[in-house]
Structures are given as structure tokens and as C-alpha cells.
N, C-alpha and C. Protein backbone atom coordinates (compact mmCIF):
# COMPACT_ATOMS: atom_id res chain seq x y z
N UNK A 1 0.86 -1.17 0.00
CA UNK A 1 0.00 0.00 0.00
C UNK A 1 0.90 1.23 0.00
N UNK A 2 0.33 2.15 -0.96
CA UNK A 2 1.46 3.39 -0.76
C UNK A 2 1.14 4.43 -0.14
N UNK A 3 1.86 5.33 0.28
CA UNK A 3 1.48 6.35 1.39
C UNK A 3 0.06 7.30 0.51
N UNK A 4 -0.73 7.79 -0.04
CA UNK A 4 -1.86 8.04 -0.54
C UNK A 4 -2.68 7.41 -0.11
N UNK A 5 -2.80 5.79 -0.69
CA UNK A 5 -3.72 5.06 -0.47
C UNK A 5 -3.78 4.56 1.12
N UNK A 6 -2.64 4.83 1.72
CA UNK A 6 -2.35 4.45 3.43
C UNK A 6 -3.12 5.68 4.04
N UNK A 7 -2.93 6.91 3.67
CA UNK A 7 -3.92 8.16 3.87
C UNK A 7 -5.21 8.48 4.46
N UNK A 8 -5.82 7.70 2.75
CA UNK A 8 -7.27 7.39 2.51
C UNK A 8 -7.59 6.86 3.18
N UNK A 9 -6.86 5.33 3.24
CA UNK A 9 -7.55 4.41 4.60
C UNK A 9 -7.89 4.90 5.93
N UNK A 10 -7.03 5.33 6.18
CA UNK A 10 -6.97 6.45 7.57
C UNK A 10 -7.86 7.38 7.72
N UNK A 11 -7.81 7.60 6.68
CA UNK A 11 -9.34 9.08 6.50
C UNK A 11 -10.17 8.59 6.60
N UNK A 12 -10.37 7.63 6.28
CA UNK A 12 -12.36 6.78 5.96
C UNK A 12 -12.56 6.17 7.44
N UNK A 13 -10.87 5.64 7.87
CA UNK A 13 -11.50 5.02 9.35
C UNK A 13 -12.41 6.05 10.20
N UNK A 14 -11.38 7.04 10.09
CA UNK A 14 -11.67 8.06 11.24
C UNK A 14 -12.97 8.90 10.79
N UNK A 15 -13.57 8.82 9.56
CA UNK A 15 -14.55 9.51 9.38
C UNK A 15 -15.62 8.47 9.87
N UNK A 16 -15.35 7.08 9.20
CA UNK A 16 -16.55 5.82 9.89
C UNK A 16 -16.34 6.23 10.78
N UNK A 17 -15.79 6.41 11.91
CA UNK A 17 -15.94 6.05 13.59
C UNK A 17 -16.28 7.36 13.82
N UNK A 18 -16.19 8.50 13.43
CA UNK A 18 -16.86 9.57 14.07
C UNK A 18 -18.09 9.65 13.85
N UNK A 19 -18.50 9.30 12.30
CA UNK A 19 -20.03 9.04 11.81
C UNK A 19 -20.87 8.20 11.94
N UNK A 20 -20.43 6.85 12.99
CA UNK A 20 -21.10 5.59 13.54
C UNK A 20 -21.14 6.41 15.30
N UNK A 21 -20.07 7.09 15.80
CA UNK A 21 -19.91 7.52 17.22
C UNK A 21 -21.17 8.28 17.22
N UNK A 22 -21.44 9.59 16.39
CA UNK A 22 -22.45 10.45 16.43
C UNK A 22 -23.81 9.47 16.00
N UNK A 23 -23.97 8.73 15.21
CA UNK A 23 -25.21 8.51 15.21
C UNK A 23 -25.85 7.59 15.85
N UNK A 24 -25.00 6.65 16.37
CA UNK A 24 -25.60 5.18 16.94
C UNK A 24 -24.69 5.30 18.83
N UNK A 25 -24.40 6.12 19.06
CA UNK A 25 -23.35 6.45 20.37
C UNK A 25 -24.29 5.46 21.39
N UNK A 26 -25.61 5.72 21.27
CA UNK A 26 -26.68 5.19 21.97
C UNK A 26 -27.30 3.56 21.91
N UNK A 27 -26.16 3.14 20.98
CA UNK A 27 -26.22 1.73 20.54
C UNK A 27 -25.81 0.95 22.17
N UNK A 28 -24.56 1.61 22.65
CA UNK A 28 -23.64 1.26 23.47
C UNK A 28 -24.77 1.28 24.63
N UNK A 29 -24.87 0.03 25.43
CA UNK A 29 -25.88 0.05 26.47
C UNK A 29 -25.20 0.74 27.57
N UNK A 30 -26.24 1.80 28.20
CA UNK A 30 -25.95 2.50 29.45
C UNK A 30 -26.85 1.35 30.44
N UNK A 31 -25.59 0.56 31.19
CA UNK A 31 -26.42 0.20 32.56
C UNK A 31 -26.13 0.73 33.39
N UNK A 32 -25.53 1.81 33.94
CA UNK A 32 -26.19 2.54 35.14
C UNK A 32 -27.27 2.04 35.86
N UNK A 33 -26.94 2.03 37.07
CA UNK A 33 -28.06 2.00 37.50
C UNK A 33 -27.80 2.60 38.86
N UNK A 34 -28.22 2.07 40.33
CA UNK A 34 -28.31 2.53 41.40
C UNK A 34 -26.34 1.86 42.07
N UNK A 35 -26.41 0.95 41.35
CA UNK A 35 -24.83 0.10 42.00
C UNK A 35 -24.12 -0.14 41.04
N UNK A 36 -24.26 0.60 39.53
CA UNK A 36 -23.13 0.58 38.59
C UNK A 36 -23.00 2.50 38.11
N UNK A 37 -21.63 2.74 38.25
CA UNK A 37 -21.90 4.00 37.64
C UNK A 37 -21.38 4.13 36.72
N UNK A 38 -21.21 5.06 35.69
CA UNK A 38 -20.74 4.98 34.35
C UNK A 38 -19.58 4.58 34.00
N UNK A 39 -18.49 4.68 34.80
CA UNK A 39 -16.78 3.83 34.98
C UNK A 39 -17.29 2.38 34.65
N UNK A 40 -18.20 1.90 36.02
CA UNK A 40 -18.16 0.59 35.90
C UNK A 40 -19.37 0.07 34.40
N UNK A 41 -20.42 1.08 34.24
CA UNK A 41 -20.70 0.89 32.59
C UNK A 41 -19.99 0.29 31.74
N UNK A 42 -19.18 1.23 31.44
CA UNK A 42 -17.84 1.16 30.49
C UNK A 42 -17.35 -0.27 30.48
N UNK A 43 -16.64 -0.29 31.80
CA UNK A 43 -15.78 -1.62 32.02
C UNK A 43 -16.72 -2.69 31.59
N UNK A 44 -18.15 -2.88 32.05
CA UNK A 44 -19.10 -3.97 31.88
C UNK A 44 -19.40 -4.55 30.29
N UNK A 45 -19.47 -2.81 29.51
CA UNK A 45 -19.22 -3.20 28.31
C UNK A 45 -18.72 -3.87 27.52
N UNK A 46 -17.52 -2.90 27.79
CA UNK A 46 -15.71 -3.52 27.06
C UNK A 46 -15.46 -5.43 27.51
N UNK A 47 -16.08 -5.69 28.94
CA UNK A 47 -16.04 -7.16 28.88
C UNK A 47 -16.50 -8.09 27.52
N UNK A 48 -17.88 -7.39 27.87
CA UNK A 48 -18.70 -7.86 27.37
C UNK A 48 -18.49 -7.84 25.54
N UNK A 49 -18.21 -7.27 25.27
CA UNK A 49 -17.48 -6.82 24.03
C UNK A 49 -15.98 -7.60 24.02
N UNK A 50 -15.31 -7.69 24.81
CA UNK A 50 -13.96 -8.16 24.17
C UNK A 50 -14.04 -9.84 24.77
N UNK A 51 -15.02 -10.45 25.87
CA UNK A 51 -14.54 -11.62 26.37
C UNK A 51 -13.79 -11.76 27.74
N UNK A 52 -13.00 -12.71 27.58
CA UNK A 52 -12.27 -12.79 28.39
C UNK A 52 -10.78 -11.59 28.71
N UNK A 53 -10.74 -10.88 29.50
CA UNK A 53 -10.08 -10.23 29.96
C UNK A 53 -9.20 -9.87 31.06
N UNK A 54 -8.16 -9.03 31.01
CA UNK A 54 -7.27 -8.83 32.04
C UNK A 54 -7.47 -7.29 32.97
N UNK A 55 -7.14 -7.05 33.34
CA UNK A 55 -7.03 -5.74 34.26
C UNK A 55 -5.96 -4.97 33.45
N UNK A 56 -5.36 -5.28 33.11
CA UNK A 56 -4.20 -4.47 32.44
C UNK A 56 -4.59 -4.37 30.96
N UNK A 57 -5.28 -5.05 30.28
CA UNK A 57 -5.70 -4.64 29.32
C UNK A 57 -7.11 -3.83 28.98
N UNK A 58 -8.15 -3.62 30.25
CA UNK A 58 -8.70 -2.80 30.66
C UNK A 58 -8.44 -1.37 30.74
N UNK A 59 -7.32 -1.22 31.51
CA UNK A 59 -6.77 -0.30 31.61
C UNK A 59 -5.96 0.43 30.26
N UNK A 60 -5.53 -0.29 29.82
CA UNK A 60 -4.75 0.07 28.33
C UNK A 60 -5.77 0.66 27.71
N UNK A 61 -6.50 -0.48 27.29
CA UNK A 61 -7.68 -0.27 26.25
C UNK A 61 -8.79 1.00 26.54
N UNK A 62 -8.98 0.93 27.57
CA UNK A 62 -10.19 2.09 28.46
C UNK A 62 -9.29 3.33 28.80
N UNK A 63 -8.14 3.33 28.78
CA UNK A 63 -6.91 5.02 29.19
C UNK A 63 -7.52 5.11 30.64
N UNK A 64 -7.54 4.36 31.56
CA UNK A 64 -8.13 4.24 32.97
C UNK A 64 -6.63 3.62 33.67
N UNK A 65 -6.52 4.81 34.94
CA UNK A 65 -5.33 4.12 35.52
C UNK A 65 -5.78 2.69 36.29
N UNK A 66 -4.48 2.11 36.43
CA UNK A 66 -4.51 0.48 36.87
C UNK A 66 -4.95 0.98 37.96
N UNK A 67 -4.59 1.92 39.56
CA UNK A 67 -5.62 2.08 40.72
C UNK A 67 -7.12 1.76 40.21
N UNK A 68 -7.47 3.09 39.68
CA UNK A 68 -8.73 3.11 39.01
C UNK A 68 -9.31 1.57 38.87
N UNK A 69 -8.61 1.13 37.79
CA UNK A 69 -9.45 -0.42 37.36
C UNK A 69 -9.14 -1.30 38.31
N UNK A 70 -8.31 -1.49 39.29
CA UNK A 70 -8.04 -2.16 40.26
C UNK A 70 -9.59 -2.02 40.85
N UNK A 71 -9.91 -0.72 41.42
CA UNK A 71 -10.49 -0.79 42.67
C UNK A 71 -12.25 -0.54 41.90
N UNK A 72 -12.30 -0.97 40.81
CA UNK A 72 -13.85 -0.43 39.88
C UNK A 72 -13.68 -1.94 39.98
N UNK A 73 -12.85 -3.17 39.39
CA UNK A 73 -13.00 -4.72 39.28
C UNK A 73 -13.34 -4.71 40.62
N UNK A 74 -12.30 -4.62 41.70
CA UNK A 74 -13.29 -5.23 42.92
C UNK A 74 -14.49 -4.95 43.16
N UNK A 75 -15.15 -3.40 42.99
CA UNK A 75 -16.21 -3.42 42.97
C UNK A 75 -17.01 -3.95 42.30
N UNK A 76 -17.02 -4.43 41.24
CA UNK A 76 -17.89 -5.16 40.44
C UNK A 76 -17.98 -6.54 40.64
N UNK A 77 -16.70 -7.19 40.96
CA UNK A 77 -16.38 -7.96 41.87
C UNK A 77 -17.47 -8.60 43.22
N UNK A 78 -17.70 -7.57 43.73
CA UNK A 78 -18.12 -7.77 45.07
C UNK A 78 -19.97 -7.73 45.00
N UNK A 79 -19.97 -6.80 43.77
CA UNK A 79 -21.71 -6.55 43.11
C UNK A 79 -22.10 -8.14 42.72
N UNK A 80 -21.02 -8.67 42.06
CA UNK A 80 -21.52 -10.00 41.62
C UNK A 80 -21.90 -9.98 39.78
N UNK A 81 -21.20 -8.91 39.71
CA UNK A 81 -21.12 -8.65 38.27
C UNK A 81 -20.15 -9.11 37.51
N UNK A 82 -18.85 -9.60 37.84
CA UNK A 82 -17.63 -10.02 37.20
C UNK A 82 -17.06 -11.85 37.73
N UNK A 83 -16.58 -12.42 37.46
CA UNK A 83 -16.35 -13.26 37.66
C UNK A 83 -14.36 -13.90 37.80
N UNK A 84 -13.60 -14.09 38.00
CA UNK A 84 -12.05 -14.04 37.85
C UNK A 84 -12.01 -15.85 38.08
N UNK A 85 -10.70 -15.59 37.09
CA UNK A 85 -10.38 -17.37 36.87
C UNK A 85 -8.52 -17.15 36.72
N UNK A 86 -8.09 -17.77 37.44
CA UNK A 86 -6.53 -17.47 37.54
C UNK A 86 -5.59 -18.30 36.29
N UNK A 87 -5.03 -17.85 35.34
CA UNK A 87 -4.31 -18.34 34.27
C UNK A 87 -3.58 -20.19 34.49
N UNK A 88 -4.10 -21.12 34.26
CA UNK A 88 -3.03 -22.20 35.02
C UNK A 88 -1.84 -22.34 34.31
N UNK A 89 -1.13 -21.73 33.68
CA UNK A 89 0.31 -21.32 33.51
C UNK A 89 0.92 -20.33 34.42
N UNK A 90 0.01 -19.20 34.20
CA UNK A 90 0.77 -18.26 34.90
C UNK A 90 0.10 -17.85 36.00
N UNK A 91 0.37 -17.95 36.94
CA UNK A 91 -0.39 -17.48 38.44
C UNK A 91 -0.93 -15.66 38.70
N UNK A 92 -0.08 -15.30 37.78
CA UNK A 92 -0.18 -13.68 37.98
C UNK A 92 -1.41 -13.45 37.61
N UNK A 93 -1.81 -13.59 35.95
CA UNK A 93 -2.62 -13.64 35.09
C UNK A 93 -3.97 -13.65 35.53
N UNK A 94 -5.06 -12.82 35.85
CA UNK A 94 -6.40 -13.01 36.01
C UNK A 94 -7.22 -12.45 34.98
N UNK A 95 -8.06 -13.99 34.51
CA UNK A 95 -9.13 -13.18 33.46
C UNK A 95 -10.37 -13.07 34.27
N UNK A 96 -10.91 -11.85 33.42
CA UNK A 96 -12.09 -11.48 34.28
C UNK A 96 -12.92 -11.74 33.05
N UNK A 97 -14.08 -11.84 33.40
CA UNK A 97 -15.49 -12.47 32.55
C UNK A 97 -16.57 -11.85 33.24
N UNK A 98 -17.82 -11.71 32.56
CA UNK A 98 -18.96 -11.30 33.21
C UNK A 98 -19.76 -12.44 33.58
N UNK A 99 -20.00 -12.21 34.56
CA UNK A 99 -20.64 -13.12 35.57
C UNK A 99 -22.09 -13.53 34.83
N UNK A 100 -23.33 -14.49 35.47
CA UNK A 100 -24.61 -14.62 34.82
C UNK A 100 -25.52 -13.19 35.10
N UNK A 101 -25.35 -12.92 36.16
CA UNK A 101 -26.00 -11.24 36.82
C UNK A 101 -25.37 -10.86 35.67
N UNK A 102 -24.28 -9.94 35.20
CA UNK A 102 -23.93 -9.00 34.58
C UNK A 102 -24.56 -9.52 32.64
N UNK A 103 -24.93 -11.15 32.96
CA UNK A 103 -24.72 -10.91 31.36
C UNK A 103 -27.09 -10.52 31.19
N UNK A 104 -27.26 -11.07 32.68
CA UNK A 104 -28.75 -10.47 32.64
C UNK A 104 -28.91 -9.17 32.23
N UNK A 105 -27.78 -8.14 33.16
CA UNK A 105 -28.02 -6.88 33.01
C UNK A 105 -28.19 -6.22 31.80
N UNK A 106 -27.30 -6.88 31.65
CA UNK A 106 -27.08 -6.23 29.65
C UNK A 106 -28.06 -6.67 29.11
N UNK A 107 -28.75 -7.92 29.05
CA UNK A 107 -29.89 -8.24 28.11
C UNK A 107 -30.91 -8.22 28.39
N UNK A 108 -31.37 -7.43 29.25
CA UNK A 108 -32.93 -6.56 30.27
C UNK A 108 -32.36 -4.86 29.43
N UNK A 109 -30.99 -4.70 29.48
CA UNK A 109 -30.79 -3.01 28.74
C UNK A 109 -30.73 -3.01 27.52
N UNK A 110 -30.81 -3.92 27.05
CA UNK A 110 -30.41 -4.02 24.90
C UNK A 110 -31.75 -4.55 25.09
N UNK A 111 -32.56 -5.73 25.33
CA UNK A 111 -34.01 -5.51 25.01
C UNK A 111 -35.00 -4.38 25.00
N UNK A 112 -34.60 -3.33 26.35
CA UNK A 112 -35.52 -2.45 26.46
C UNK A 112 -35.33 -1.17 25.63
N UNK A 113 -33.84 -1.23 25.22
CA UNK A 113 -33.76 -0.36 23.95
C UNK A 113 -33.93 -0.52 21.86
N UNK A 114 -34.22 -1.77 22.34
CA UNK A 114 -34.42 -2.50 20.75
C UNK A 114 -35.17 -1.74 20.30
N UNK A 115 -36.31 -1.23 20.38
CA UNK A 115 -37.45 -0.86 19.85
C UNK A 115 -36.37 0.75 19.05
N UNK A 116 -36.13 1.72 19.85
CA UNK A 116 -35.61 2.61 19.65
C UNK A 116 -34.27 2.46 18.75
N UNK A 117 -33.72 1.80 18.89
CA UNK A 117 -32.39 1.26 17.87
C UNK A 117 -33.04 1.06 16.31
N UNK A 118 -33.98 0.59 16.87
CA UNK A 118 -34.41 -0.44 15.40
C UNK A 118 -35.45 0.89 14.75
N UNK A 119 -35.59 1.31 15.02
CA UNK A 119 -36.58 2.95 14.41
C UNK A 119 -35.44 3.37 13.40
N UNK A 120 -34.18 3.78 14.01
CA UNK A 120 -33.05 4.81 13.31
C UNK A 120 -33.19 4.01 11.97
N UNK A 121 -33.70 2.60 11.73
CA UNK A 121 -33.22 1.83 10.41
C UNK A 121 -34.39 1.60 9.69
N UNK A 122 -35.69 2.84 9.81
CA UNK A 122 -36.76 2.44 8.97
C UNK A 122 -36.82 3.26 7.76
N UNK A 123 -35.68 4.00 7.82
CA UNK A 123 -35.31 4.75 6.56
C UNK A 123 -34.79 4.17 5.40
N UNK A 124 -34.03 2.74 5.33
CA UNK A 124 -33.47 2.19 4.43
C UNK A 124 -34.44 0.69 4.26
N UNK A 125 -34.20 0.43 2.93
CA UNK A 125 -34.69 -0.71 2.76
C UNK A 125 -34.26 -1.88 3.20
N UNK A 126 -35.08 -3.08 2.57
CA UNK A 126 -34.67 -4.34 3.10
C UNK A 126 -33.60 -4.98 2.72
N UNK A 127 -33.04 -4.32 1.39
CA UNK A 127 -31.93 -4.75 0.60
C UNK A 127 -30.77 -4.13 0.96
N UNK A 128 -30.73 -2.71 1.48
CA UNK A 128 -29.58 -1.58 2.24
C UNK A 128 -29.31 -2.41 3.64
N UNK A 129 -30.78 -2.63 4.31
CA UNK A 129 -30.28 -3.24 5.66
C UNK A 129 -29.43 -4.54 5.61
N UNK A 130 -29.93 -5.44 5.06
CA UNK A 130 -28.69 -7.14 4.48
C UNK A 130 -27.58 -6.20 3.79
N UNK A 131 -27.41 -5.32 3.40
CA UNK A 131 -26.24 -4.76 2.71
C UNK A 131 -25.37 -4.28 4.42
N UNK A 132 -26.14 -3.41 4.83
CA UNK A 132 -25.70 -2.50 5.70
C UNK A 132 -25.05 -3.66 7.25
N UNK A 133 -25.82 -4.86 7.07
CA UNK A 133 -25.70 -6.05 7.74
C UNK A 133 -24.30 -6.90 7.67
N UNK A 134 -24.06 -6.91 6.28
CA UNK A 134 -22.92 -8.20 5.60
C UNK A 134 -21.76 -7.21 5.17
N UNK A 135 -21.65 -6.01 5.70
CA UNK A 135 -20.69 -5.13 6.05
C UNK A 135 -20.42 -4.72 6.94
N UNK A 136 -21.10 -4.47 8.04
CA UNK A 136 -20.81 -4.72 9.71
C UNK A 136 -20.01 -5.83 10.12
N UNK A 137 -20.52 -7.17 9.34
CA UNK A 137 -20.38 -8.52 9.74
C UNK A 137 -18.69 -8.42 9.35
N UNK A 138 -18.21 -8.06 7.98
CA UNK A 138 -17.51 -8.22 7.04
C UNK A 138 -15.99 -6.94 7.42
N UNK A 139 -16.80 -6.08 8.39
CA UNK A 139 -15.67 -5.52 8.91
C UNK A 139 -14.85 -5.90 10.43
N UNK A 140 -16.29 -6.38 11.00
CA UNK A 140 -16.00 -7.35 12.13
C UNK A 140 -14.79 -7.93 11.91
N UNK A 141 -15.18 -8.94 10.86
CA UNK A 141 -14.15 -10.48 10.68
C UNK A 141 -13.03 -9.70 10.51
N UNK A 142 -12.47 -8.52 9.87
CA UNK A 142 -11.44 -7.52 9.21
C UNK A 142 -10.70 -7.39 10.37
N UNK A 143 -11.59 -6.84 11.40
CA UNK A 143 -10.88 -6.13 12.34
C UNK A 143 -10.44 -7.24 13.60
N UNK A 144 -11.18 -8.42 13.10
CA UNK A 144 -10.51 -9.40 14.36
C UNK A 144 -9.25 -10.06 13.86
N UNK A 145 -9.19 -10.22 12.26
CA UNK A 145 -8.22 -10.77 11.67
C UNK A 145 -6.51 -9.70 11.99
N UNK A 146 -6.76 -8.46 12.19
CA UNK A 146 -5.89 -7.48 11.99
C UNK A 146 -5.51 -7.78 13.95
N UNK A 147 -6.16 -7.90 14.76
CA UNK A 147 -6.29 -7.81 15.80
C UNK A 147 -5.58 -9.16 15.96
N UNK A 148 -5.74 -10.25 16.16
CA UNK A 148 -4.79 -11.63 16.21
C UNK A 148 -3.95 -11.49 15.39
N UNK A 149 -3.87 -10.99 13.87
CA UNK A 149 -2.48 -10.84 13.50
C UNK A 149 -1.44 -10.44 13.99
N UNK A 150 -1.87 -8.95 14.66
CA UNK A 150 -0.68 -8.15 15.39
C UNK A 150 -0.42 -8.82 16.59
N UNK A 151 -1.73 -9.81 17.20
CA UNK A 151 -0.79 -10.32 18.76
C UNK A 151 0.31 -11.54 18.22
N UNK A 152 -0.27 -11.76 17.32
CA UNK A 152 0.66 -13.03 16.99
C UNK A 152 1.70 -12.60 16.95
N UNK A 153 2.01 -11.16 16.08
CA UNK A 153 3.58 -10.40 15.50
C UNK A 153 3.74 -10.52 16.54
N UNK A 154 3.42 -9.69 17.95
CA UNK A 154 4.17 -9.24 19.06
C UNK A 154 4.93 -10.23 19.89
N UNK A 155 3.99 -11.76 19.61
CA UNK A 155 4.41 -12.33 20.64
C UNK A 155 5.58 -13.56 19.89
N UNK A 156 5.73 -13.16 18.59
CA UNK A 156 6.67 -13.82 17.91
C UNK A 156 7.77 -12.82 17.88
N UNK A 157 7.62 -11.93 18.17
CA UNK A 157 8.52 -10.49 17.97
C UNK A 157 9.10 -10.17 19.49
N UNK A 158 8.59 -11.32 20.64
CA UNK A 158 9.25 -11.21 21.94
C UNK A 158 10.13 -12.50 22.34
N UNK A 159 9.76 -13.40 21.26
CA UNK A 159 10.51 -14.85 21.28
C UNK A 159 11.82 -14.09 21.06
């Protein structure tokens, strides 16, 4: 790819993600509630979204200091929202997972917003939406492929 076309790419990302941020921002479930506040939102998300996880990659990924995510996991921790399983290679290593509570929470807050999500898409047809569908899907697979590629580099690049 040459620096032009490396450019462009760059341009279109950053215009998709500002033009998916502004219109669908509200996609992203707010659970808030009375014993989650928007920190621990976030974090509940990003689980929930990435899987199995670490504290340190929480922190990376979210720009949240390690105190910070230290002491937001225990709390979530202690809510009964997170779940921890210790690496059996490495003892250090804790992945955190969302617990059955946390994965309720989320799917009592994405049901009760379906209705409203699904309005923004009565503007396009049935043929735009399977279009608009098998390109979501199709950037997905893109961005997970680019995403295990580079851990693979790194961790062949630390051998």
C-alpha cells in the first residue's frame, strides 16, 4: 500500500468512527443504574465486548489508571457482576469475565432499547439493511483478523 492510499484508509477510518460515534453512540448500552456507575458501565461493556479479559488490558484499552481499574474490578467484583479465573500457567494472570448477573443486566438493557435502535433503520430498505448487515459482519471479521495478526507479531517479535 502506498502512502496516498495508506492516507485514505486512515481518513475513511476516522470519518466511519466519528459518523457511527455520532449517530448510533446510543447503541452502546448504558447500565447505570443505582450500583453501577458509568466507569463501571464502560468496564461492563468492554467485557462484554472483548470476552475474556485482564485488568491491564482494561486499563490500556479504556486510558483508565490500573488504581482506578483495580479498585472499579473489585467493585464489580463484590456486586456480583464479574467473575475471575486465575491463568493455570501463569499465576499472575487473572481473566475477568462477566458473571450470569452482569450478562442479565445487559440483556434486560439491549431488550428495552431494541425498539428505539431499530426505528433509526426504517429509513433504508430491506436490501440496504442485508447490505448494511454483511458489512458490519464483514468488517468485524477484518478487524478481528488485523487484531490476532498483530498479537501473533508481538508475541513472535518477543521470542
Amino acid at each position: 500500500m502506498n502512502k496516498i492510499e495508506s492516507q485514505n484508509l486512515i481518513l475513511h477510518m476516522v470519518n466511519f468512527y466519528t459518523i457511527f460515534n455520532t449517530e448510533f453512540i446510543d447503541l452502546i448500552p448504558d447500565l447505570s443504574n443505582s450500583e453501577i456507575s458509568p466507569l463501571l458501565s464502560k468496564i461492563l461493556n468492554f467485557i462484554h465486548l472483548e470476552g475474556n479479559t485482564t485488568a491491564s488490558t482494561l486499563s490500556k484499552k479504556l486510558n483508565i489508571s490500573v488504581p482506578n481499574i483495580s479498585r472499579s474490578i473489585s467493585t464489580l467484583n463484590n456486586l456480583g457482576y464479574l467473575t475471575k479465573k486465575q491463568d493455570s500457567n501463569d499465576k499472575r494472570i487473572i481473566y475477568l469475565s462477566l458473571s450470569p448477573k452482569a450478562l442479565a443486566l445487559i440483556s434486560t438493557v439491549i431488550s428495552a432499547s431494541e425498539e428505539i435502535f431499530l426505528k433509526r433503520f426504517n429509513v433504508l430498505s430491506l436490501e440496504e439493511l442485508n447490505e448494511l448487515s454483511k458489512s458490519f459482519s464483514k468488517v468485524q471479521s477484518l478487524l478481528i483478523k488485523m487484531r490476532e495478526l498483530n498479537v501473533n507479531n508481538k508475541t513472535c517479535n518477543k521470542k
